[in-house]
PDB file of N, CA and C in Angstrom:
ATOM      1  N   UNK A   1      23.860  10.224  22.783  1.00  0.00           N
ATOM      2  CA  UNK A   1      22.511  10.634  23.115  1.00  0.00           C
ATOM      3  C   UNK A   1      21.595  10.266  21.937  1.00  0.00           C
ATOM      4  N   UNK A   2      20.511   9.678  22.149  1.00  0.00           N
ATOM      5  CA  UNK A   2      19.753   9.322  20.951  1.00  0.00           C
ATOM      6  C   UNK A   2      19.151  10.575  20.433  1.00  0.00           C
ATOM      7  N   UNK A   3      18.571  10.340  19.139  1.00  0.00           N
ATOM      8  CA  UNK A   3      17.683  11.078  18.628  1.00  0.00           C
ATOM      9  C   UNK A   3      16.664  11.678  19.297  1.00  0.00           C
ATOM     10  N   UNK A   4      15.801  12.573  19.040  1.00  0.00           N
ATOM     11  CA  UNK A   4      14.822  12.540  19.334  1.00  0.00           C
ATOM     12  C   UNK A   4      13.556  12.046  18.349  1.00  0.00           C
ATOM     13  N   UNK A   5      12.708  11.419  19.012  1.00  0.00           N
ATOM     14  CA  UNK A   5      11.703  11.019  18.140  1.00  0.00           C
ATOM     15  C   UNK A   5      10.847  12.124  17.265  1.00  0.00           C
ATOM     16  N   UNK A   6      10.674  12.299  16.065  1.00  0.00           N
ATOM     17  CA  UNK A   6      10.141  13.228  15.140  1.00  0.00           C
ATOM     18  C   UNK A   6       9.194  12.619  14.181  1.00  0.00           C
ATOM     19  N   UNK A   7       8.205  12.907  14.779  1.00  0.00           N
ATOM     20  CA  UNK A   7       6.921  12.250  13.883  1.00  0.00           C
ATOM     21  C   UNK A   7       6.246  13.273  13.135  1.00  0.00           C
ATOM     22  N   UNK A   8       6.744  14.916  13.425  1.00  0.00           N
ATOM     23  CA  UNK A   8       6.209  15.602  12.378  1.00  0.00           C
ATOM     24  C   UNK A   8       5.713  15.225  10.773  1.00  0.00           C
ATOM     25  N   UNK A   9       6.561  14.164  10.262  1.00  0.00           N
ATOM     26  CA  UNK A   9       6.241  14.030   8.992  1.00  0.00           C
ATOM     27  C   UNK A   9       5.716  12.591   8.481  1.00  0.00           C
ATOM     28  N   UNK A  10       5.418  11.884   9.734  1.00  0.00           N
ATOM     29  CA  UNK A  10       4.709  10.613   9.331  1.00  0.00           C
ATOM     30  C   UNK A  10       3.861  10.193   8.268  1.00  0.00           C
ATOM     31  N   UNK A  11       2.487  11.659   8.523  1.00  0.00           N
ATOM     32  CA  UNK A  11       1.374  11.279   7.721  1.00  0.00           C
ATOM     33  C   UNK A  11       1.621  11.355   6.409  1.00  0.00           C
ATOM     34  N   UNK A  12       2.857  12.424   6.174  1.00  0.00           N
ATOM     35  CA  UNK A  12       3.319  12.703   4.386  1.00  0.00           C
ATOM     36  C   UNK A  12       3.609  11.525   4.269  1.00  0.00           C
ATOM     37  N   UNK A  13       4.474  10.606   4.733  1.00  0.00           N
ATOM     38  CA  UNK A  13       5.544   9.287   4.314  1.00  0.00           C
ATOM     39  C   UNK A  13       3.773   8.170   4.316  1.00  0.00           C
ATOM     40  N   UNK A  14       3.049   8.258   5.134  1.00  0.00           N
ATOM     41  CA  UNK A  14       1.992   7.203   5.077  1.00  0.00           C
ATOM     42  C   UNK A  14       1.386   7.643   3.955  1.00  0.00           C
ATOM     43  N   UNK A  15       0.895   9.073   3.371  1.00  0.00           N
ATOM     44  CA  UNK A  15       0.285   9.309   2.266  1.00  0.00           C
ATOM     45  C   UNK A  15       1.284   8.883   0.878  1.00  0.00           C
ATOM     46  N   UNK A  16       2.185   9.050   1.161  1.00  0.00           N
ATOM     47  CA  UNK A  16       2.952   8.457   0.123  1.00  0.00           C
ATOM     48  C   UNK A  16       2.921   7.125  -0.297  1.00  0.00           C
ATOM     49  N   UNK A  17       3.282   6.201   1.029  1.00  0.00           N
ATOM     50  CA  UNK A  17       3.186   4.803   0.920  1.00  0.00           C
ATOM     51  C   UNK A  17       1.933   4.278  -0.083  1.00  0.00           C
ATOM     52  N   UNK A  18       1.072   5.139   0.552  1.00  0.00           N
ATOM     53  CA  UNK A  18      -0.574   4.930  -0.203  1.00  0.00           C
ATOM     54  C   UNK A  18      -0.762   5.191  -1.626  1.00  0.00           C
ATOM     55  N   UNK A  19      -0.177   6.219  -1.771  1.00  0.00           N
ATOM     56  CA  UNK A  19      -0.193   6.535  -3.122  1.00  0.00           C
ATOM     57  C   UNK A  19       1.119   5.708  -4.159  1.00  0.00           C
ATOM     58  N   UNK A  20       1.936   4.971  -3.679  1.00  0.00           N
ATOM     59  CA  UNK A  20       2.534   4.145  -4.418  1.00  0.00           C
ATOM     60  C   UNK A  20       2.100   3.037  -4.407  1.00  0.00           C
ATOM     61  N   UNK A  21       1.147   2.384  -3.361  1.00  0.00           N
ATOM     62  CA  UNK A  21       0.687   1.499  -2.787  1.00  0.00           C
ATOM     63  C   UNK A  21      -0.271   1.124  -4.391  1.00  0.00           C
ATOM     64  N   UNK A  22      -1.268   2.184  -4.328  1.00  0.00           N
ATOM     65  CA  UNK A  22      -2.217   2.446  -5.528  1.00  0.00           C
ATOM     66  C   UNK A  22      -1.628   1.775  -6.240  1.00  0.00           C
ATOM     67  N   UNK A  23      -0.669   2.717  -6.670  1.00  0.00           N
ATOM     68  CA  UNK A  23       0.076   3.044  -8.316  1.00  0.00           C
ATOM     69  C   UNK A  23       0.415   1.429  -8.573  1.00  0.00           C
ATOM     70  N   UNK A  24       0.947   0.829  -8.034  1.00  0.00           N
ATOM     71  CA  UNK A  24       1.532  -0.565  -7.981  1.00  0.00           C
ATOM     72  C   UNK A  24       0.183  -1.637  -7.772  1.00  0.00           C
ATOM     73  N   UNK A  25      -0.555  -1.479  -7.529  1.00  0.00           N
ATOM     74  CA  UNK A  25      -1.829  -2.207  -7.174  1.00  0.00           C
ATOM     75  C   UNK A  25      -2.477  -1.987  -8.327  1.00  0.00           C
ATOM     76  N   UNK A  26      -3.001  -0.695  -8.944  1.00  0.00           N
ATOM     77  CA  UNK A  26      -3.856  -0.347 -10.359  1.00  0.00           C
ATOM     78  C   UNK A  26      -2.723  -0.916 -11.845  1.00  0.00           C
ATOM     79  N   UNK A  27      -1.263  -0.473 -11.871  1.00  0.00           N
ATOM     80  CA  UNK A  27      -0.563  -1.766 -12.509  1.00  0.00           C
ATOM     81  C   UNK A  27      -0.502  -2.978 -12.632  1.00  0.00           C
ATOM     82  N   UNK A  28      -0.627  -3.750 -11.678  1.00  0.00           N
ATOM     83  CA  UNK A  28      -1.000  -4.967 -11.643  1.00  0.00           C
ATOM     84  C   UNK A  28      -2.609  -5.479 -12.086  1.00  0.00           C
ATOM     85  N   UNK A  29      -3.192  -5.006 -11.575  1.00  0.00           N
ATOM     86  CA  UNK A  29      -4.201  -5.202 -12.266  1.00  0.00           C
ATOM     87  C   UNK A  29      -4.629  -5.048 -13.919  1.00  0.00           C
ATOM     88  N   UNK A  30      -4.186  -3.837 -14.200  1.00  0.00           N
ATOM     89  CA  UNK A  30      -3.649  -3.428 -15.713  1.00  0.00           C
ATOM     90  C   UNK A  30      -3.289  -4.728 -16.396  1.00  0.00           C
ATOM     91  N   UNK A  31      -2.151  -5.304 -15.659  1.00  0.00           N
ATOM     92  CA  UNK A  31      -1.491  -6.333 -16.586  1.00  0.00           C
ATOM     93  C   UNK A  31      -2.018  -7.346 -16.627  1.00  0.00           C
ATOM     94  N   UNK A  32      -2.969  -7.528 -15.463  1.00  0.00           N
ATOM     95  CA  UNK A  32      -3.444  -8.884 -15.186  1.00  0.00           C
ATOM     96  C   UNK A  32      -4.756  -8.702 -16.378  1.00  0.00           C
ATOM     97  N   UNK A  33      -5.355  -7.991 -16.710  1.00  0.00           N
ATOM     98  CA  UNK A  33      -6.656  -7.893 -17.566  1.00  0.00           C
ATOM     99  C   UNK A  33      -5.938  -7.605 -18.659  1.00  0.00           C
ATOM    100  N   UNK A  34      -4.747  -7.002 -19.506  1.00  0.00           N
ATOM    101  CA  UNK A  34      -3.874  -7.193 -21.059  1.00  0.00           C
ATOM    102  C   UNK A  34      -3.250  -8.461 -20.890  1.00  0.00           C
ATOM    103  N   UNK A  35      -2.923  -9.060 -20.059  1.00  0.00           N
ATOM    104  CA  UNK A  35      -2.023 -10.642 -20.072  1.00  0.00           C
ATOM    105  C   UNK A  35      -2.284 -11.518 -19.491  1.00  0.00           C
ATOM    106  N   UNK A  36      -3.920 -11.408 -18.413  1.00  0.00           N
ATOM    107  CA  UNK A  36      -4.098 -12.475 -17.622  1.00  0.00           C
ATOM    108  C   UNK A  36      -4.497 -14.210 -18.639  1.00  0.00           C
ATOM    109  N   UNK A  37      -4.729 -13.751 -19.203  1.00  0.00           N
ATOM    110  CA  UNK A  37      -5.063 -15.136 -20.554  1.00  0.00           C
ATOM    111  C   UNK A  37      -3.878 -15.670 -20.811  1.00  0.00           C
ATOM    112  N   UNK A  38      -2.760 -14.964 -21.246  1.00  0.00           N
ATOM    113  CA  UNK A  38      -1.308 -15.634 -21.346  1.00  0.00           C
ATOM    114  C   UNK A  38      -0.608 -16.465 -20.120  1.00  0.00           C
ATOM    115  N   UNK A  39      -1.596 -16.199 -18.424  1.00  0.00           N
ATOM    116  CA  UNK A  39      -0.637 -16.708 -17.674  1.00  0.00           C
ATOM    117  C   UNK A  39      -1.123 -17.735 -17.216  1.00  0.00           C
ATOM    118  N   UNK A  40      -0.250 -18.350 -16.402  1.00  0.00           N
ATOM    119  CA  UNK A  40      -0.306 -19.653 -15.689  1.00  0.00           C
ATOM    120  C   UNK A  40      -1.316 -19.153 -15.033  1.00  0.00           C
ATOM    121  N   UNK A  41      -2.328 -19.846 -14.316  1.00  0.00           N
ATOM    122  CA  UNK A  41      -2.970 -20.011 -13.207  1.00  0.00           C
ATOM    123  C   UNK A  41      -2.322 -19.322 -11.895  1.00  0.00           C
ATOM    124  N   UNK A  42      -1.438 -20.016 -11.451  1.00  0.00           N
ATOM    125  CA  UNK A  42      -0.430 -20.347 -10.452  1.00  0.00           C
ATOM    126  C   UNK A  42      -0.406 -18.192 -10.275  1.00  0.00           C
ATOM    127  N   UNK A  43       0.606 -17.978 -11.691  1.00  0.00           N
ATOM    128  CA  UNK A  43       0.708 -16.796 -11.594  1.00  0.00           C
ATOM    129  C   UNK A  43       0.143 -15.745 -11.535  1.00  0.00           C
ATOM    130  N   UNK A  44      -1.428 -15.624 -12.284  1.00  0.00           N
ATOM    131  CA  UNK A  44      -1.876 -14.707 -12.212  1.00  0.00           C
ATOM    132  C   UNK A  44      -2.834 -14.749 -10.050  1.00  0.00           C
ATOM    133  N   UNK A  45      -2.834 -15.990 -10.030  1.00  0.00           N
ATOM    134  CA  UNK A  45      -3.660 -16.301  -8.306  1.00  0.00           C
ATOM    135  C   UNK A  45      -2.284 -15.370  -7.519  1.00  0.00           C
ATOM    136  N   UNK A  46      -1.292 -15.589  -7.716  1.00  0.00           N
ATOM    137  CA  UNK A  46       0.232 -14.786  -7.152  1.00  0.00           C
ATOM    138  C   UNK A  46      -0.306 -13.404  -7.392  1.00  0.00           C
ATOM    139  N   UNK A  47      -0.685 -12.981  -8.782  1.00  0.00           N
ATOM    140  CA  UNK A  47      -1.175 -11.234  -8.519  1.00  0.00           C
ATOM    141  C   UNK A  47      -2.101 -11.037  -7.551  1.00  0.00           C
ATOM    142  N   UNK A  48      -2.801 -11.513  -7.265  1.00  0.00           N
ATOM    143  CA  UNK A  48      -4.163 -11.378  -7.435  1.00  0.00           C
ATOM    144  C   UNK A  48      -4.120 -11.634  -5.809  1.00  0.00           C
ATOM    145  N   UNK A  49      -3.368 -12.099  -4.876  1.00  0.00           N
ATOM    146  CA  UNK A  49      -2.891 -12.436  -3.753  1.00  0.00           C
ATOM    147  C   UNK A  49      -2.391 -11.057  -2.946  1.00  0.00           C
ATOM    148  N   UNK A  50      -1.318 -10.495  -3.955  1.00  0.00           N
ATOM    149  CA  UNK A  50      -0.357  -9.712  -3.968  1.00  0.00           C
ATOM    150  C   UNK A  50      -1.325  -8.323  -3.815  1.00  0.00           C
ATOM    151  N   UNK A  51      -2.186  -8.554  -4.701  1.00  0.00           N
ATOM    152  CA  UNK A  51      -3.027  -6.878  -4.272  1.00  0.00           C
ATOM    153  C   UNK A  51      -4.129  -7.309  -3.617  1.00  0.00           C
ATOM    154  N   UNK A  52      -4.148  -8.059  -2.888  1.00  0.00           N
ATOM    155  CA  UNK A  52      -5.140  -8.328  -1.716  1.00  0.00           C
ATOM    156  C   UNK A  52      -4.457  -7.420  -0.636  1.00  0.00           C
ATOM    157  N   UNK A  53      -3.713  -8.130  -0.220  1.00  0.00           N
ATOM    158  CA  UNK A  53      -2.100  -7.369   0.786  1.00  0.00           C
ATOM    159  C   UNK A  53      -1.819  -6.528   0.159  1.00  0.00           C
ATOM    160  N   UNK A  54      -2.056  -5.534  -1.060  1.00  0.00           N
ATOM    161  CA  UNK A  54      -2.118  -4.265  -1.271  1.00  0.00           C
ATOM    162  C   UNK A  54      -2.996  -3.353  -0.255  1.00  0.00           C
ATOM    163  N   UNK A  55      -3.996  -4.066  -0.943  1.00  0.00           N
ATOM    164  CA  UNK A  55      -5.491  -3.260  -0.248  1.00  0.00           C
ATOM    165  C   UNK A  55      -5.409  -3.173   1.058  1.00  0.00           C
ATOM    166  N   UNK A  56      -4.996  -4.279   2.006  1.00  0.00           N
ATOM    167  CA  UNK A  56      -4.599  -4.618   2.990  1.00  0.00           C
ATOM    168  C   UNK A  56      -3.900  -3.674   3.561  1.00  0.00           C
ATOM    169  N   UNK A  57      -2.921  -3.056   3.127  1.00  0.00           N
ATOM    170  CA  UNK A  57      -1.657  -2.664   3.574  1.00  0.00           C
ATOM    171  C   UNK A  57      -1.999  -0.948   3.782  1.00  0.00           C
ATOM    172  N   UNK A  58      -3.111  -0.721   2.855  1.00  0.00           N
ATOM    173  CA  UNK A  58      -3.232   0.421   2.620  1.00  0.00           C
ATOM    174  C   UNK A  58      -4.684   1.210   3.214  1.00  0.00           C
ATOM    175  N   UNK A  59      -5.449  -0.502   3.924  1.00  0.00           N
ATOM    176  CA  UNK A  59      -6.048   0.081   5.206  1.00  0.00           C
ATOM    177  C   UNK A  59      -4.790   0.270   6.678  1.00  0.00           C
ATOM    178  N   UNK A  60      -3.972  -0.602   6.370  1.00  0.00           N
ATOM    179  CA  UNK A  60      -2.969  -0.071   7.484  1.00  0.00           C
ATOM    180  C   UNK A  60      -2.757   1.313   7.193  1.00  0.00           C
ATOM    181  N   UNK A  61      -2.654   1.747   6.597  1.00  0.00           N
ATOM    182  CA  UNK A  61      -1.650   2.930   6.307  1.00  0.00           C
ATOM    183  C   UNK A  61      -3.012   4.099   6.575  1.00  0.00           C
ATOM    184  N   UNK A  62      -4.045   3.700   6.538  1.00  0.00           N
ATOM    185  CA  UNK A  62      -4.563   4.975   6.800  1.00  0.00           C
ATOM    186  C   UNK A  62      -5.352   4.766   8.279  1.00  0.00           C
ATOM    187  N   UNK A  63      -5.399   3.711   9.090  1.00  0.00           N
ATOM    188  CA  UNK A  63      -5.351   3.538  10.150  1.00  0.00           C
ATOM    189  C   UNK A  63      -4.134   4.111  11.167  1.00  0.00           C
ATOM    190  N   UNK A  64      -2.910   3.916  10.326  1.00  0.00           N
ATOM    191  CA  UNK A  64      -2.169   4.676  11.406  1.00  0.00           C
ATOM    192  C   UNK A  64      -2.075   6.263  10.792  1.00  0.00           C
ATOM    193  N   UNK A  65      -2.273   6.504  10.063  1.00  0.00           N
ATOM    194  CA  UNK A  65      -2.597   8.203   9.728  1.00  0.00           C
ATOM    195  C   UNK A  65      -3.725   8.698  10.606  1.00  0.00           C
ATOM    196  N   UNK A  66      -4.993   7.688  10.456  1.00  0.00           N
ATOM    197  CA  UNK A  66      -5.777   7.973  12.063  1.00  0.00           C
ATOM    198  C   UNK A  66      -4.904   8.411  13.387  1.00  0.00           C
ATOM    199  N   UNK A  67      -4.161   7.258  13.859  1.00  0.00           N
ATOM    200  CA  UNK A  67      -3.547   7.264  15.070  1.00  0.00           C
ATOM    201  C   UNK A  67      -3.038   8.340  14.894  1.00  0.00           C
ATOM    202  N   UNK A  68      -1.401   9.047  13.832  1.00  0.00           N
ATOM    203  CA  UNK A  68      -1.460  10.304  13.989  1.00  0.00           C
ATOM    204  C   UNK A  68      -1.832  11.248  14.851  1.00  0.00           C
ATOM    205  N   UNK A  69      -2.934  11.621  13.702  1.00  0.00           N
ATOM    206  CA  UNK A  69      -3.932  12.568  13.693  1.00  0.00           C
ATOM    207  C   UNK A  69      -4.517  12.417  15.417  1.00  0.00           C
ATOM    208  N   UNK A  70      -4.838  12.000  15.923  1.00  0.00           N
ATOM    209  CA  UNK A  70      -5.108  11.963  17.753  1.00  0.00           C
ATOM    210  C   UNK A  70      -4.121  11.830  17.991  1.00  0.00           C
ATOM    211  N   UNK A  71      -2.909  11.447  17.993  1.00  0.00           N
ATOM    212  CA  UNK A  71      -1.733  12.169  19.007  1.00  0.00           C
ATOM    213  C   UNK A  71      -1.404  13.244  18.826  1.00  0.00           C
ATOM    214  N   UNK A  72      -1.846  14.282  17.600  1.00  0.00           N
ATOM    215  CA  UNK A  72      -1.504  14.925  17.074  1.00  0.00           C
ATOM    216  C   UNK A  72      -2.533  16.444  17.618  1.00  0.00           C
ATOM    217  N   UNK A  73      -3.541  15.618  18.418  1.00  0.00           N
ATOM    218  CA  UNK A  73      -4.835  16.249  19.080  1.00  0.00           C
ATOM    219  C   UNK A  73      -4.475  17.483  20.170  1.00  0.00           C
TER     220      UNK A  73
END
């Protein structure tokens, strides 16, 4: 018999995602402004890519915390 589906705790795991999402996004940036002069081109355009699809990721994440929240209605 399968599971049952349990979405009680979605929005914690999406607030989380977000908040590591940050944490890893404001690091990178960190490093990129103490070491962006030391790097290749190539590499720092790779950060700089990388927390685009941060930002990105983390309008997902509170778009489906929306959705949630109305099924949750």
């Amino acid at each position: 018999m399968p599971k049952p589906d349990d979405r009680s705790d979605n929005v914690e795991h999406l607030q989380e995602h977000i908040e590591n999402t940050y944490a890893n996004l404001d690091d990178a940036e960190d490093f990129l402004a103490a070491h962006g002069h030391d790097m290749r081109d190539a590499q720092a355009d790779a950060m700089r890519d990388k927390n685009r699809r941060r930002r990105e990721a983390i309008e997902g994440f509170r778009d489906e915390i929306g959705d949630e929240a109305q099924r949750g209605e």
